[in-house]
N, C-alpha and C. Protein backbone atom coordinates (compact mmCIF):
# COMPACT_ATOMS: atom_id res chain seq x y z
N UNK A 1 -10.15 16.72 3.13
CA UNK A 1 -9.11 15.87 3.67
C UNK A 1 -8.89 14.71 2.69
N UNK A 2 -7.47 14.25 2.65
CA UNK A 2 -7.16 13.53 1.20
C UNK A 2 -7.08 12.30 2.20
N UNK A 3 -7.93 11.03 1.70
CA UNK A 3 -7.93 9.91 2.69
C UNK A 3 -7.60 8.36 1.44
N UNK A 4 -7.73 7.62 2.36
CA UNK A 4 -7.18 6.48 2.07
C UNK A 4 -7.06 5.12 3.49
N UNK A 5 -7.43 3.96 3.00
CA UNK A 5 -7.23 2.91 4.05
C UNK A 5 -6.80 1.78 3.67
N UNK A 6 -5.53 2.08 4.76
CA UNK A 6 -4.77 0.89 4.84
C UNK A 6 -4.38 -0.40 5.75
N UNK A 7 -3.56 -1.10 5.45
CA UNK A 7 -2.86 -1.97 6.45
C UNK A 7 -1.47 -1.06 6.46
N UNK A 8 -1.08 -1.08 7.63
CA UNK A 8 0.38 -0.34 7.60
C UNK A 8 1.15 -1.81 8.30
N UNK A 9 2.70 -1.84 7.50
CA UNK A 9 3.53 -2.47 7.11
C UNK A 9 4.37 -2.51 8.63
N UNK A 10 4.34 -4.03 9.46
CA UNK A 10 4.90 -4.49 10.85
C UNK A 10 6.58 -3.70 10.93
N UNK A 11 6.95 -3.11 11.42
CA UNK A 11 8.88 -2.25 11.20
C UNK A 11 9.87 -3.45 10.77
N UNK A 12 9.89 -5.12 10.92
CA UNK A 12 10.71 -5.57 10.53
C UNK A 12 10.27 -5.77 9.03
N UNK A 13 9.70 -6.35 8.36
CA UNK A 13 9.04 -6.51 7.23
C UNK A 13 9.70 -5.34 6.24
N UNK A 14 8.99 -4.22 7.01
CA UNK A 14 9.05 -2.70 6.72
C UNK A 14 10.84 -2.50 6.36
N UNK A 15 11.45 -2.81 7.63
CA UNK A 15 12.43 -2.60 7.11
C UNK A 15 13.35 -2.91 5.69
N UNK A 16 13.33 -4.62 6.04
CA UNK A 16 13.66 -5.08 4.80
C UNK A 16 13.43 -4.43 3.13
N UNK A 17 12.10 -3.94 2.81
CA UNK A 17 11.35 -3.27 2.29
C UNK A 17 12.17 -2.25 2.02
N UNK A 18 12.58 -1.51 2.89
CA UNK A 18 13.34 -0.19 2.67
C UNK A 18 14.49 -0.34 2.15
N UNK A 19 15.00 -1.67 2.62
CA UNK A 19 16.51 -1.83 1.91
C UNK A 19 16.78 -1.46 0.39
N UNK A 20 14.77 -2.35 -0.01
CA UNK A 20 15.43 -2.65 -1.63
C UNK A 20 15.11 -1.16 -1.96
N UNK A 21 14.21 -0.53 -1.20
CA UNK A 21 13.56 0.71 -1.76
C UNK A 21 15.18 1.85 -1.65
N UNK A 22 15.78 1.61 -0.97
CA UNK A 22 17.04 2.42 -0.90
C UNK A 22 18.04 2.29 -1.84
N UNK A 23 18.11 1.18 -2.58
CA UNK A 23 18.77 0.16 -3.62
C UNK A 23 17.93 0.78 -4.94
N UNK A 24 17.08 0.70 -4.88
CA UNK A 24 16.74 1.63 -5.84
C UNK A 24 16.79 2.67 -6.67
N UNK A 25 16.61 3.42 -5.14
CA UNK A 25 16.87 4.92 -5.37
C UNK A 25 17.92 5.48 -6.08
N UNK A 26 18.84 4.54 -5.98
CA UNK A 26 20.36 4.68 -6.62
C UNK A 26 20.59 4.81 -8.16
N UNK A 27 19.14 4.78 -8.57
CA UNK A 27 19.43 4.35 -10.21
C UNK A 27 18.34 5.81 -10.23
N UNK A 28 19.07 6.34 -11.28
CA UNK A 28 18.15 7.54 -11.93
C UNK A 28 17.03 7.37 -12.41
N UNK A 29 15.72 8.02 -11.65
CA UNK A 29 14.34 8.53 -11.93
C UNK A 29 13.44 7.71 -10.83
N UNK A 30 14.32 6.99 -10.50
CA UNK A 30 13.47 6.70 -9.46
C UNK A 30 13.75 7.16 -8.06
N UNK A 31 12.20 7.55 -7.47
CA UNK A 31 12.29 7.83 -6.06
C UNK A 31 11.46 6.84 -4.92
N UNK A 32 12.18 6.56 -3.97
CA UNK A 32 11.95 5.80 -3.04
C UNK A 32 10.65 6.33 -2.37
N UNK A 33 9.79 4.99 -1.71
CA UNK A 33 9.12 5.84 -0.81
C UNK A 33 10.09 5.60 0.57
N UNK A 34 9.54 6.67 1.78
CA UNK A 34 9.41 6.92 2.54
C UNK A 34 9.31 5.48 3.85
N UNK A 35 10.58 5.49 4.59
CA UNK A 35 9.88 4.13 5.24
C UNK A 35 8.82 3.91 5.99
N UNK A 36 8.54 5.22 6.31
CA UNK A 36 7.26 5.18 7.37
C UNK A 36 6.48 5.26 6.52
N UNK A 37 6.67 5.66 5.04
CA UNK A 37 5.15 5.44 4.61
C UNK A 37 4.90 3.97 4.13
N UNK A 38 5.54 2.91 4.35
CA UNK A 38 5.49 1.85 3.92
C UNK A 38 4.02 1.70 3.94
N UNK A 39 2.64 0.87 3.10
CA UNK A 39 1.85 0.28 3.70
C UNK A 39 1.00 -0.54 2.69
N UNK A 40 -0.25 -1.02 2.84
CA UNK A 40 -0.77 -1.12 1.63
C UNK A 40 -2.06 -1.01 1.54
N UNK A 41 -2.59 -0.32 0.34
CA UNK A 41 -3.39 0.44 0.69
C UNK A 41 -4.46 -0.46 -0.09
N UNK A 42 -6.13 -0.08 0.78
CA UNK A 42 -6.71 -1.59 0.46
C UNK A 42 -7.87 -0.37 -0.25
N UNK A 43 -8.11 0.76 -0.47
CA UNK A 43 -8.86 1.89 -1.29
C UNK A 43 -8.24 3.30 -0.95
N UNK A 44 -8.29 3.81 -2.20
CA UNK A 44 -7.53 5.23 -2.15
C UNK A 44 -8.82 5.81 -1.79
N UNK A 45 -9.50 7.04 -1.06
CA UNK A 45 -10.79 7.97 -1.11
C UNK A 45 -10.78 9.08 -1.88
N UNK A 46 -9.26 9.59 -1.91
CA UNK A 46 -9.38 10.91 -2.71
C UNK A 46 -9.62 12.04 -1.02
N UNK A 47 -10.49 13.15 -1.75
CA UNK A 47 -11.22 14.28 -1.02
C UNK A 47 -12.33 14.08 -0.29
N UNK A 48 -12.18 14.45 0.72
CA UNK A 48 -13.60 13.71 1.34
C UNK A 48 -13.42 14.77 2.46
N UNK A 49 -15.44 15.29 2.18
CA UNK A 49 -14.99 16.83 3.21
C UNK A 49 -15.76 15.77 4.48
N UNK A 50 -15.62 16.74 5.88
CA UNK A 50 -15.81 16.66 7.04
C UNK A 50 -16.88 15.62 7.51
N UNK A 51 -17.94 16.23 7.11
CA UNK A 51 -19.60 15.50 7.37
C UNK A 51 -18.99 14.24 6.59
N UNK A 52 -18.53 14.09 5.60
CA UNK A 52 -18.55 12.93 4.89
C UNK A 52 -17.72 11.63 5.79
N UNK A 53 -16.79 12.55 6.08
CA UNK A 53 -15.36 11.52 7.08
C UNK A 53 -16.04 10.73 7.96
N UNK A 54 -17.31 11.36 8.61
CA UNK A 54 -17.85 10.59 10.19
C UNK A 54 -18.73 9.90 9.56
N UNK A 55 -18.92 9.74 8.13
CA UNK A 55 -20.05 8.23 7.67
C UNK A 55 -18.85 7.37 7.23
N UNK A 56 -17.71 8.12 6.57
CA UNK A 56 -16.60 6.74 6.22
C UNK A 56 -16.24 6.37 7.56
N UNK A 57 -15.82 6.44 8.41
CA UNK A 57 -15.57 5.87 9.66
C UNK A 57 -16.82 5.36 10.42
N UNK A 58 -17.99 5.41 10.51
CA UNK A 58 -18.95 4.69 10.93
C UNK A 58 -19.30 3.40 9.66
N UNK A 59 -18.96 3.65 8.78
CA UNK A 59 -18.86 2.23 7.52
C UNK A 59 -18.31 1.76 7.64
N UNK A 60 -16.66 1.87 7.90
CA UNK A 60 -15.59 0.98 8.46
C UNK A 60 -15.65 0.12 9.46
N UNK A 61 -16.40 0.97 10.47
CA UNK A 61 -16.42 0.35 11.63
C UNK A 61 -17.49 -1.04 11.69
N UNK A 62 -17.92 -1.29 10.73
CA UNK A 62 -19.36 -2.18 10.56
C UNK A 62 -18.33 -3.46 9.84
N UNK A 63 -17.41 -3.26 9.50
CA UNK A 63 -16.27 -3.83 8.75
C UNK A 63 -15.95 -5.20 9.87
N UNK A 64 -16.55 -6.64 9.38
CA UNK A 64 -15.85 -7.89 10.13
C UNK A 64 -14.81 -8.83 9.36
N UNK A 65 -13.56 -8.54 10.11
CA UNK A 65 -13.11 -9.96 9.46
C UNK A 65 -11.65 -9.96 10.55
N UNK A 66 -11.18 -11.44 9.95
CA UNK A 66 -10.39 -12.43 10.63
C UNK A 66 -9.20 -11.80 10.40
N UNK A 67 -8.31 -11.88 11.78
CA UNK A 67 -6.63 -11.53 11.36
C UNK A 67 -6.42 -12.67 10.49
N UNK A 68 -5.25 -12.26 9.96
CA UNK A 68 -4.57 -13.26 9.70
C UNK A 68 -2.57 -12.57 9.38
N UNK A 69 -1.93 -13.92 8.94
CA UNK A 69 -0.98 -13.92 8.26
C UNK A 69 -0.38 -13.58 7.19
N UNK A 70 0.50 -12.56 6.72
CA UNK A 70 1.16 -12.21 5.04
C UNK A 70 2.23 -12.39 5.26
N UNK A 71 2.65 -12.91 4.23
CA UNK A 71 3.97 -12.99 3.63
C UNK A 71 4.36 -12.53 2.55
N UNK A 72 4.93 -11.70 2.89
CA UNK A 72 5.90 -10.46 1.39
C UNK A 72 7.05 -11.22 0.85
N UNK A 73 6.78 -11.37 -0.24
CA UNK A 73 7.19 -12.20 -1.32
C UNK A 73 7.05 -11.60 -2.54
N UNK A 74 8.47 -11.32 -3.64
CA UNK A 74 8.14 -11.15 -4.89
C UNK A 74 8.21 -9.30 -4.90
N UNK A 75 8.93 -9.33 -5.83
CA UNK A 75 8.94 -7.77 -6.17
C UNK A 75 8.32 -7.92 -8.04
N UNK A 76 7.63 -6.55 -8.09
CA UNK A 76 7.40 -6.62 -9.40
C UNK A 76 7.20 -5.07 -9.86
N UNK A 77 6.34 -4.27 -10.87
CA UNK A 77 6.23 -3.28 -11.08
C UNK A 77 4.79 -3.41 -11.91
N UNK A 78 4.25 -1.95 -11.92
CA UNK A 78 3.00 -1.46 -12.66
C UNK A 78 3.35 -0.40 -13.65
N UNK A 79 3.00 -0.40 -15.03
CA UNK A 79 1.85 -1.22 -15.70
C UNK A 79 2.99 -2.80 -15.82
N UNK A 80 2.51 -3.55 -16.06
CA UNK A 80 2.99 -4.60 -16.35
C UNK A 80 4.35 -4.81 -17.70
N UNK A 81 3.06 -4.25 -18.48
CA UNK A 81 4.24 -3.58 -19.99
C UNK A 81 4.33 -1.98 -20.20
N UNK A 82 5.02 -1.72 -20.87
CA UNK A 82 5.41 -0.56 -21.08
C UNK A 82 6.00 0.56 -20.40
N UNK A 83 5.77 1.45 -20.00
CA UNK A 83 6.57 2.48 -19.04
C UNK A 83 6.12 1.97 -17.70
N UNK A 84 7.30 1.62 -16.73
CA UNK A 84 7.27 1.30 -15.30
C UNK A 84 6.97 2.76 -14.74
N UNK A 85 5.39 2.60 -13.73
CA UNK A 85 5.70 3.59 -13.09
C UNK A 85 5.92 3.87 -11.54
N UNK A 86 5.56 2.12 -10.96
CA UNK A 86 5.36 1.86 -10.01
C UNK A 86 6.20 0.38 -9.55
N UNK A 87 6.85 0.67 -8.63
CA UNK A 87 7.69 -0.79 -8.01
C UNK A 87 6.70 -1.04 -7.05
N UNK A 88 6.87 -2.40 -6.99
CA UNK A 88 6.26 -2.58 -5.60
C UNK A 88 6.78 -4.32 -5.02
N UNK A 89 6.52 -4.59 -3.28
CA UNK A 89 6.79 -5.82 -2.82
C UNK A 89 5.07 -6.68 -2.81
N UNK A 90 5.35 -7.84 -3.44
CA UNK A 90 4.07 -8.05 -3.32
C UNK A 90 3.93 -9.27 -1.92
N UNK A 91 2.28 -9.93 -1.72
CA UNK A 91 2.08 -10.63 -0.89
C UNK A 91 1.80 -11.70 -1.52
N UNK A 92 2.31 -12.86 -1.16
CA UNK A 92 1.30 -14.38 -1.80
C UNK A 92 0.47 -14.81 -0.89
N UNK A 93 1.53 -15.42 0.60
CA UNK A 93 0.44 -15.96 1.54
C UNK A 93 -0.36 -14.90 2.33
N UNK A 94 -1.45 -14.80 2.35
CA UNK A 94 -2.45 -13.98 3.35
C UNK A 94 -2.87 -12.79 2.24
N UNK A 95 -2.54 -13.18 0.39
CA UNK A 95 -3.27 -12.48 -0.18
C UNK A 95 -4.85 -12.58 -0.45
N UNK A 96 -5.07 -13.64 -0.32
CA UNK A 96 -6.78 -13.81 -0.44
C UNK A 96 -7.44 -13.39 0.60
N UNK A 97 -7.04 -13.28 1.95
CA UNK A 97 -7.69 -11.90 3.29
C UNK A 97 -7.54 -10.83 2.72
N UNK A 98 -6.10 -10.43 1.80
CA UNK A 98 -5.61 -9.20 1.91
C UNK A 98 -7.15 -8.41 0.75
N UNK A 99 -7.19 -9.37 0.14
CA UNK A 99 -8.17 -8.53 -1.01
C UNK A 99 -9.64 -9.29 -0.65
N UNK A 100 -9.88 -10.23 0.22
CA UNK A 100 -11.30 -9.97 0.72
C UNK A 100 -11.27 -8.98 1.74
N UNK A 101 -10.50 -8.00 2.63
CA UNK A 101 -11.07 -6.82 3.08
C UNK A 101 -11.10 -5.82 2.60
N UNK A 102 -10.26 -6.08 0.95
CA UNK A 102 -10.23 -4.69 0.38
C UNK A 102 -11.95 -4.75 -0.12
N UNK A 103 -12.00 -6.10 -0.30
CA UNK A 103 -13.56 -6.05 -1.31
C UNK A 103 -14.94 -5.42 -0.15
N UNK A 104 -14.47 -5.91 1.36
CA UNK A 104 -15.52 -5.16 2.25
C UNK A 104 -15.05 -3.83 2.34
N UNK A 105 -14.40 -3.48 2.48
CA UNK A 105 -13.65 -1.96 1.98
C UNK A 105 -14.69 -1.25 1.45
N UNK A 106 -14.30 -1.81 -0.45
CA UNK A 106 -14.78 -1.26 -1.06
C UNK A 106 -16.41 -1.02 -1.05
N UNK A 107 -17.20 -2.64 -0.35
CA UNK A 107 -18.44 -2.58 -0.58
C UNK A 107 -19.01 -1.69 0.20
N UNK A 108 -18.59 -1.48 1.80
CA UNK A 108 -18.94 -0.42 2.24
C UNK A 108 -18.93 0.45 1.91
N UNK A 109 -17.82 1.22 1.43
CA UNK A 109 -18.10 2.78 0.74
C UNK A 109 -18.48 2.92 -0.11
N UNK A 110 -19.13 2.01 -0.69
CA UNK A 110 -19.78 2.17 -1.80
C UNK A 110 -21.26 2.83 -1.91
N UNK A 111 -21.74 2.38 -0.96
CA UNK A 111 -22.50 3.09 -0.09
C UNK A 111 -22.95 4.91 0.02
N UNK A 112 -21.48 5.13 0.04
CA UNK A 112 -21.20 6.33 0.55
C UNK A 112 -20.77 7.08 -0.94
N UNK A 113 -21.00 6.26 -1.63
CA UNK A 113 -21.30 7.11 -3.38
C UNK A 113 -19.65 6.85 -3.70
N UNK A 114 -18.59 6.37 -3.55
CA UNK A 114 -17.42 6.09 -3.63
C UNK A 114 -17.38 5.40 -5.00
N UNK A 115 -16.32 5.56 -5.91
CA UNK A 115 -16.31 4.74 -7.16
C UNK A 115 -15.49 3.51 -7.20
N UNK A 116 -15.69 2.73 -7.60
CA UNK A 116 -15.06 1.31 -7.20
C UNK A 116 -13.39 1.69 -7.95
N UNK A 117 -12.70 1.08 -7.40
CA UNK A 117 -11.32 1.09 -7.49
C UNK A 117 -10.86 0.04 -8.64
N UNK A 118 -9.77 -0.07 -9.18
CA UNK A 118 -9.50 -1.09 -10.16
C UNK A 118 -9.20 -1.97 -9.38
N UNK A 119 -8.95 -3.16 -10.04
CA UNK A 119 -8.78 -4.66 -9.30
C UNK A 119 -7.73 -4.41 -8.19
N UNK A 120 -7.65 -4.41 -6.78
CA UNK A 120 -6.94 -4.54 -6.38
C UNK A 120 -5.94 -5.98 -5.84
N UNK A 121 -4.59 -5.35 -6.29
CA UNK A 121 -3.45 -6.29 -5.96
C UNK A 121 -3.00 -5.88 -4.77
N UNK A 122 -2.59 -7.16 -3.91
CA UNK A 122 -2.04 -7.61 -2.58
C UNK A 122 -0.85 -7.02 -2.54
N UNK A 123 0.05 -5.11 -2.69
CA UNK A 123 1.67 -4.88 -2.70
C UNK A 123 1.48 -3.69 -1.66
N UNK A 124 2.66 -3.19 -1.64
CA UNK A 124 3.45 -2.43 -0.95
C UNK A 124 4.55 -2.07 -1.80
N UNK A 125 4.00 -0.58 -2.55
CA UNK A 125 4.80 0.60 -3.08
C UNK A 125 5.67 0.78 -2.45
N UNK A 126 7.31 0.30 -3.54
CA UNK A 126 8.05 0.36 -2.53
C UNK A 126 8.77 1.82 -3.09
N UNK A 127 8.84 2.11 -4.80
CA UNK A 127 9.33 3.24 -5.21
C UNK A 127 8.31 3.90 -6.64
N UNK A 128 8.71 5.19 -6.61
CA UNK A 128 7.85 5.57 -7.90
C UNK A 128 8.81 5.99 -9.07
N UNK A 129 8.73 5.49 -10.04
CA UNK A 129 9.24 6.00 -11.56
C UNK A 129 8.71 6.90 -11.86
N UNK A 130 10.01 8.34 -12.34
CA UNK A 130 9.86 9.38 -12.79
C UNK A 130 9.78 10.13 -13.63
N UNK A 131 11.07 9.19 -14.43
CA UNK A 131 11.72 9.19 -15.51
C UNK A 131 12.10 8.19 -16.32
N UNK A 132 12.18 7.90 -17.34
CA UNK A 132 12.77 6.55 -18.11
C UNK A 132 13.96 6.25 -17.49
N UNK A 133 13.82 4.62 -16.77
CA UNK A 133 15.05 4.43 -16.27
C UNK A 133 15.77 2.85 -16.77
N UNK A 134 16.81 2.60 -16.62
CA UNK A 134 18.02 1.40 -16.97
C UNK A 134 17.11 0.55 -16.43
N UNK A 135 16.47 -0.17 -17.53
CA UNK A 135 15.41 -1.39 -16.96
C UNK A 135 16.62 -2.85 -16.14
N UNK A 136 17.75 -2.55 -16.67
CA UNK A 136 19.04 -3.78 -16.90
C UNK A 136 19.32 -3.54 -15.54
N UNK A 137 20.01 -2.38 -15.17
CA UNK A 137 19.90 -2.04 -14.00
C UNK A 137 18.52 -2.56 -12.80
N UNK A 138 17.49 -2.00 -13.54
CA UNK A 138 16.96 -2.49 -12.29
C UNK A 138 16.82 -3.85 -11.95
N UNK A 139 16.53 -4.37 -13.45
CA UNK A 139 16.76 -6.03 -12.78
C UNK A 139 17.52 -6.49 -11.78
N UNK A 140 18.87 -5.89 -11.92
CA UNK A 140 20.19 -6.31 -11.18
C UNK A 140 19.56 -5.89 -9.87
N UNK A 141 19.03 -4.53 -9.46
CA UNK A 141 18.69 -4.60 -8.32
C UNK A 141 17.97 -5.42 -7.79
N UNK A 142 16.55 -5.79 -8.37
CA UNK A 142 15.81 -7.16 -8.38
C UNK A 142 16.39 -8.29 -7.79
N UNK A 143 17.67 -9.01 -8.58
CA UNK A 143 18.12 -10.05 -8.37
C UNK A 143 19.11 -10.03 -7.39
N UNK A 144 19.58 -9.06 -6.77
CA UNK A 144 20.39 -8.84 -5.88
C UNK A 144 19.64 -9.06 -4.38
N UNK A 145 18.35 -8.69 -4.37
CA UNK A 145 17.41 -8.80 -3.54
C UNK A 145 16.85 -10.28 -3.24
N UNK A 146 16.66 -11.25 -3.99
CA UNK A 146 16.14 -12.18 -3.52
C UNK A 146 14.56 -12.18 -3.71
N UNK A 147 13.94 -12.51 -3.39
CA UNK A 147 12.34 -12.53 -3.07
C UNK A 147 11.51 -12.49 -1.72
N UNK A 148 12.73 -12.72 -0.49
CA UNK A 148 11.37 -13.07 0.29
C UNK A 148 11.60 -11.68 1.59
N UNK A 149 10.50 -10.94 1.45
CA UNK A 149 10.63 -9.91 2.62
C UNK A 149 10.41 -10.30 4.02
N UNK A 150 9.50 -11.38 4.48
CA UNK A 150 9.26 -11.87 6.04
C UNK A 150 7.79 -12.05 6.06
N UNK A 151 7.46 -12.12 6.99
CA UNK A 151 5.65 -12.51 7.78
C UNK A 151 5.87 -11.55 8.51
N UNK A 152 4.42 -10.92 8.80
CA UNK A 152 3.49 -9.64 9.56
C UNK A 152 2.41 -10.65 9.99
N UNK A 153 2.05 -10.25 11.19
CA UNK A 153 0.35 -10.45 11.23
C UNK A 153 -0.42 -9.14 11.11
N UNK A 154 -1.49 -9.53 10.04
CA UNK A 154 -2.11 -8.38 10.24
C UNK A 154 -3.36 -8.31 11.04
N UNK A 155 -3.55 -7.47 12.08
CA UNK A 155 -4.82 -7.30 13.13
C UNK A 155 -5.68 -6.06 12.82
N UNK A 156 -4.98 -5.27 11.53
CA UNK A 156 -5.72 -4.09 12.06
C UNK A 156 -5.55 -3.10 10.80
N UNK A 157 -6.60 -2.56 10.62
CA UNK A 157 -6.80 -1.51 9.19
C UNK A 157 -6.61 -0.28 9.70
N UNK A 158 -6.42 0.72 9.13
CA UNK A 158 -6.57 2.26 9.28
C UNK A 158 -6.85 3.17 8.42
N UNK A 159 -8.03 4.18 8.65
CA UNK A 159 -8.60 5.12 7.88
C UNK A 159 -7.40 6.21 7.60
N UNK A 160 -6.53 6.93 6.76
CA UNK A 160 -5.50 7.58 6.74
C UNK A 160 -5.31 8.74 5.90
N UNK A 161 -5.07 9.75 6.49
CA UNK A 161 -4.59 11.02 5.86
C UNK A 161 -3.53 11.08 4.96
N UNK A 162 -3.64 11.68 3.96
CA UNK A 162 -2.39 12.07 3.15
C UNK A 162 -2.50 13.59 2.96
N UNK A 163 -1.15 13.81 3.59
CA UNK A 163 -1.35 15.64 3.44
C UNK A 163 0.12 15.61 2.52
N UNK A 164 -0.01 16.18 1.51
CA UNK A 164 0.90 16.75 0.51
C UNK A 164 1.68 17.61 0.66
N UNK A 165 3.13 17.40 0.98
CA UNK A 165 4.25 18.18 1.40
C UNK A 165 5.21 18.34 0.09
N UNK A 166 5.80 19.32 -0.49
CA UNK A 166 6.74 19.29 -1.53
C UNK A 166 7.66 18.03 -1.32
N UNK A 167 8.17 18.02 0.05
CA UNK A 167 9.18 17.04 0.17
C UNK A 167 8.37 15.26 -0.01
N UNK A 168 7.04 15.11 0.07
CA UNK A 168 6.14 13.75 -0.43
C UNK A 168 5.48 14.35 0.61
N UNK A 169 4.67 13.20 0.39
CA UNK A 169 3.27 12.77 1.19
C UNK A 169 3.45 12.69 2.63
N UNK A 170 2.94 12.85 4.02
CA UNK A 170 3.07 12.99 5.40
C UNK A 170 1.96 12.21 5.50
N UNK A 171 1.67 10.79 5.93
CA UNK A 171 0.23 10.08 6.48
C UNK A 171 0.14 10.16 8.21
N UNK A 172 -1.24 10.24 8.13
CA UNK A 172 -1.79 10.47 9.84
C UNK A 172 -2.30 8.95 9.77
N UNK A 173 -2.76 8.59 11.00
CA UNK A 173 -3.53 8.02 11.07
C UNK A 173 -4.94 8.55 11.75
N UNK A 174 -6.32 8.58 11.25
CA UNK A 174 -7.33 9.02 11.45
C UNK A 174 -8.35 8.28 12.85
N UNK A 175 -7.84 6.42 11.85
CA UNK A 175 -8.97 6.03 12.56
C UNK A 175 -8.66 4.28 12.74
N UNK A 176 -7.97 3.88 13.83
CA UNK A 176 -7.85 2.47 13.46
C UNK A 176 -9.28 1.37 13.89
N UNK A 177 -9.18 0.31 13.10
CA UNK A 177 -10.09 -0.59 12.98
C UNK A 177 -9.31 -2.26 13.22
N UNK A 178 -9.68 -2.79 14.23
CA UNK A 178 -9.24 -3.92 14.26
C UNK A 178 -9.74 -5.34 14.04
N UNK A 179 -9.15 -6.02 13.60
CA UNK A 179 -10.13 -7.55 12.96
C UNK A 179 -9.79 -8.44 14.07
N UNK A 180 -11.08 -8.78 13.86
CA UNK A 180 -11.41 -10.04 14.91
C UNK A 180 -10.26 -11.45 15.19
């Protein structure tokens, strides 16, 4: 089972989100995500067979921390230089929760023989680059957008499936976890 845990993205927030991700789409090589798949993901797992799933979800569950507040703010892209392959909306306020639960995240499964993830950043993938595309263009989409997506509270993580469909990715939710 192909897993992953996230925060999934409040529907107004979300929406907004989709706008630019639809605005996007409009320019060749890039493809939008999915609005329901909006989210952000605080460790990818990869493959993880059966027996293994009921120790990642008993690790999670040992998982304490505080809701709090985000604010989606700021669009940018990955790698930084060179070929864009990744858009994304990022967070400023309620990014320092956002990446101290990725860091209990990570420390728990670490546990569980898991390989530590690269630094994680506070976003929400909003499209993926496919192809070399009109960087000029996309700016314009950029600036047409503005910066500020809204406030979410976030209360609550989820352990999550990704099952691989030609048409993208289909996420379940496995296993939610809620913060104090």
């Amino acid at each position: 089972m192909r897993l992953f845990v996230a925060v999934d993205v409040e529907n107004d927030v979300r929406d907004k989100i989709y706008e630019l991700s639809k605005a996007l789409s409009s320019i060749k090589g890039i493809k939008a995500v999915e609005r329901e798949n909006i989210h952000i993901t605080l460790k990818f797992l990869g493959e993880v067979d059966n027996v293994k799933v009921e120790r990642v979800k008993a690790q999670l569950e040992k998982i304490e921390a505080p809701r709090f507040k985000a604010h989606f703010y700021s669009i940018g892209f990955f790698p930084p230089k060179g070929k864009i392959r990744v858009i994304w909306v990022g967070v400023d306020e309620g990014k320092e929760e956002l990446t101290n639960l990725a860091l209990k995240v990570e420390n728990s499964l670490k546990k569980l023989g898991f390989r530590e993830d690269k630094e994680f950043v506070a976003h929400a993938t909003v499209a993926r680059v496919k192809k070399p595309i009109d960087r000029d263009k996309l700016m314009q989409v950029f600036e047409s957008f503005g910066n500020d997506f809204g406030w979410m509270d976030v209360e609550k993580f989820k352990l999550k499936q990704s099952i691989l469909t030609p048409k993208g990715p289909i996420y379940k939710d496995i296993q939610i976890y809620n913060l104090e």
